[in-house]
Protein backbone atom coordinates (compact mmCIF):
# COMPACT_ATOMS: atom_id res chain seq x y z
CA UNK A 1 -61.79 -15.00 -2.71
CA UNK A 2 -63.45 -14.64 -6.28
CA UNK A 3 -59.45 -15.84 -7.17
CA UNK A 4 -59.69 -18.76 -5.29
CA UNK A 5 -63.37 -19.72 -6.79
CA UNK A 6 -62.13 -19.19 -10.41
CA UNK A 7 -59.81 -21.78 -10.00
CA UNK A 8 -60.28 -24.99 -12.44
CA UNK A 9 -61.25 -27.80 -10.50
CA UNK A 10 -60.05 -31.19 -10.88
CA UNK A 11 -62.24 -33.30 -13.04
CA UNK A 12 -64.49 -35.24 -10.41
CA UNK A 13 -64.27 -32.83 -8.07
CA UNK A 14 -67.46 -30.74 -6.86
CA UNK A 15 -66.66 -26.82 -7.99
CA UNK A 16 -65.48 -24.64 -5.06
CA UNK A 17 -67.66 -22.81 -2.80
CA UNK A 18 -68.43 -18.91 -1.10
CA UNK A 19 -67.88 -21.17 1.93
CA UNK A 20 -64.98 -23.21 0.96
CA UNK A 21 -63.45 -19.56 -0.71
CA UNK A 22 -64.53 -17.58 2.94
CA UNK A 23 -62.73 -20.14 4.97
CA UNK A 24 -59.77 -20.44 3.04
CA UNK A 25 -58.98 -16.85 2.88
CA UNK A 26 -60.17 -15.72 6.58
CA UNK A 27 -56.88 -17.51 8.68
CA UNK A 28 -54.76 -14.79 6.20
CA UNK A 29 -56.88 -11.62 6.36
CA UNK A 30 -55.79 -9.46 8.56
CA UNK A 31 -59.01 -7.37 8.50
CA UNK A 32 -60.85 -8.70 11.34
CA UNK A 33 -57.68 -8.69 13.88
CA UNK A 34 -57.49 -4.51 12.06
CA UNK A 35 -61.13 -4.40 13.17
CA UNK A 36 -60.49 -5.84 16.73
CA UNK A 37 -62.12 -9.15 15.83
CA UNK A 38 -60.63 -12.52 15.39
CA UNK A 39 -61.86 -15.79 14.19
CA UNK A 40 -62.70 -18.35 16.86
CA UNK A 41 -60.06 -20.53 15.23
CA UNK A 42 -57.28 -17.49 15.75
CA UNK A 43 -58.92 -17.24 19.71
CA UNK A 44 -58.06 -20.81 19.92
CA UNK A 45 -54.93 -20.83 18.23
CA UNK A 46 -53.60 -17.69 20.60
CA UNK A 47 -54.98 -19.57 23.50
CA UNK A 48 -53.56 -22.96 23.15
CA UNK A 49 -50.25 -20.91 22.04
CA UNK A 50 -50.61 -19.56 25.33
CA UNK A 51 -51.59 -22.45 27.34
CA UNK A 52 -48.02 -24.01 25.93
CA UNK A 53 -46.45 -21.28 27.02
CA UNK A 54 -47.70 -22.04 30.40
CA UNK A 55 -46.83 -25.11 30.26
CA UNK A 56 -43.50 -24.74 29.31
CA UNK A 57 -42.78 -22.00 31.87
CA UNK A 58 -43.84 -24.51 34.96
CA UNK A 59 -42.31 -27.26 33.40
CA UNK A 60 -39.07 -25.31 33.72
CA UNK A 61 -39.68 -23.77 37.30
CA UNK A 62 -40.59 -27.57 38.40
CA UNK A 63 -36.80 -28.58 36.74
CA UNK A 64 -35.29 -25.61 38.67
CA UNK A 65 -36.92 -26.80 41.42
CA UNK A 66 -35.95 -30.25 40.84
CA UNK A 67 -32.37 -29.34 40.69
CA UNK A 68 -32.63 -26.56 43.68
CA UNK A 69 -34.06 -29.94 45.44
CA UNK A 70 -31.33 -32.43 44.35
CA UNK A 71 -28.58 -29.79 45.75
CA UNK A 72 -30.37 -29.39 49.10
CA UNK A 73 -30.49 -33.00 49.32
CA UNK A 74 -26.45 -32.98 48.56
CA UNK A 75 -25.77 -30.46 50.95
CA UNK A 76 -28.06 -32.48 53.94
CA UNK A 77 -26.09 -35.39 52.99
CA UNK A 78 -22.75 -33.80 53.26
CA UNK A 79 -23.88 -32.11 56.82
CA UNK A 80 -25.11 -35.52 58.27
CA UNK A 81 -21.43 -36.56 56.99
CA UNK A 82 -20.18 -33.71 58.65
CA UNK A 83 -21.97 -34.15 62.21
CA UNK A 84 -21.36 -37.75 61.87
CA UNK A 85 -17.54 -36.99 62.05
CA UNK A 86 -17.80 -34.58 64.51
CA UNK A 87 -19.14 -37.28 66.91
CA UNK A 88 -16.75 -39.54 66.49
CA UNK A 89 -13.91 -37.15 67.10
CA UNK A 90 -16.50 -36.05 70.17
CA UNK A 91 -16.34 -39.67 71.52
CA UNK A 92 -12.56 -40.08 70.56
CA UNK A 93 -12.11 -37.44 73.14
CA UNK A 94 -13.96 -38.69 75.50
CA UNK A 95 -12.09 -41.71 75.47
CA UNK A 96 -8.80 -40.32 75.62
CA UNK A 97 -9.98 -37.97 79.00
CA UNK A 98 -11.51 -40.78 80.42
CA UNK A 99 -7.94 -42.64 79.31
CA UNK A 100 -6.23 -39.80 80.98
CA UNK A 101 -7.92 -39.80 84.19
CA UNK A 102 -7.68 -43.14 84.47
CA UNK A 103 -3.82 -43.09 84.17
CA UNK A 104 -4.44 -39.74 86.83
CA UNK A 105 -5.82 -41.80 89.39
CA UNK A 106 -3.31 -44.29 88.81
CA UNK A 107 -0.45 -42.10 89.31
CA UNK A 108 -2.14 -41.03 92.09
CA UNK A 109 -2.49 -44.17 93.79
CA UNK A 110 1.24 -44.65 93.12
CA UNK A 111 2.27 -42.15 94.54
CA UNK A 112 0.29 -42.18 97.58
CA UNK A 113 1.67 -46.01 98.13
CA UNK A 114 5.12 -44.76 97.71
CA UNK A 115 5.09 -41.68 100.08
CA UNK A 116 2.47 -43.11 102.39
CA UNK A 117 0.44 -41.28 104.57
CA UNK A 118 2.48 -37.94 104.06
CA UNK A 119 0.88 -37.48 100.57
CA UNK A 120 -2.33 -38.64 101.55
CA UNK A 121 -2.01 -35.71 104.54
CA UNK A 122 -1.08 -32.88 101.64
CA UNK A 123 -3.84 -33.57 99.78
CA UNK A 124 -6.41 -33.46 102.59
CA UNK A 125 -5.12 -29.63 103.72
CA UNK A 126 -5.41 -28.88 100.10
């Protein structure tokens, strides 16, 4: 500090102070963190260091989170795709049995006009 007094001033300058000396050499002594004491400006300094920290920590659980998000959203999509297809094959089917027993009760009207009452009796003892 007495270092840091001594110095020449510029010309027009007001000489250096104990005050000016004091606060330029307290952010580099280590004898108050040795102590167990810190400077007010060092509490702040190691709190806003650790409120960035913070900050940058739930910045980047909000991204993952962002991105977990997005995927979900992908994977929804692709199961609506997914169900979407599966009812139209659903209703494809459909069709084609209700196709099919269409053509069944044709063939069945066929062949009751072309054997007559015979066929008609077989399926009633059935």
């Amino acid at each position: 500090m007495e270092a840091y007094v001594a110095q020449p001033t510029e010309e027009g300058k007001d000489p250096k102070t104990p005050v000016e000396a004091v606060a330029h050499v307290l952010p580099k002594s280590t004898f108050l963190r040795n102590v167990g004491m810190q400077s007010t400006e060092m509490k702040k300094n190691a709190k806003a260091a650790a409120m960035n920290d913070h900050v940058r920590e739930l910045e980047s659980e909000l991204h993952a989170e962002k991105m977990g998000s997005a995927r979900m959203q992908l994977q929804i999509a692709d199961l609506h795709k997914q169900l979407e297809d599966q009812k139209e094959v659903a209703r494809k089917n459909e069709e084609e049995t209700e196709k099919l027993r269409h053509q069944g009760s044709e063939i069945q009207s066929f062949l009751r006009s072309l054997f007559g009452s015979k066929f008609a009796s077989s399926d009633a003892q059935q």
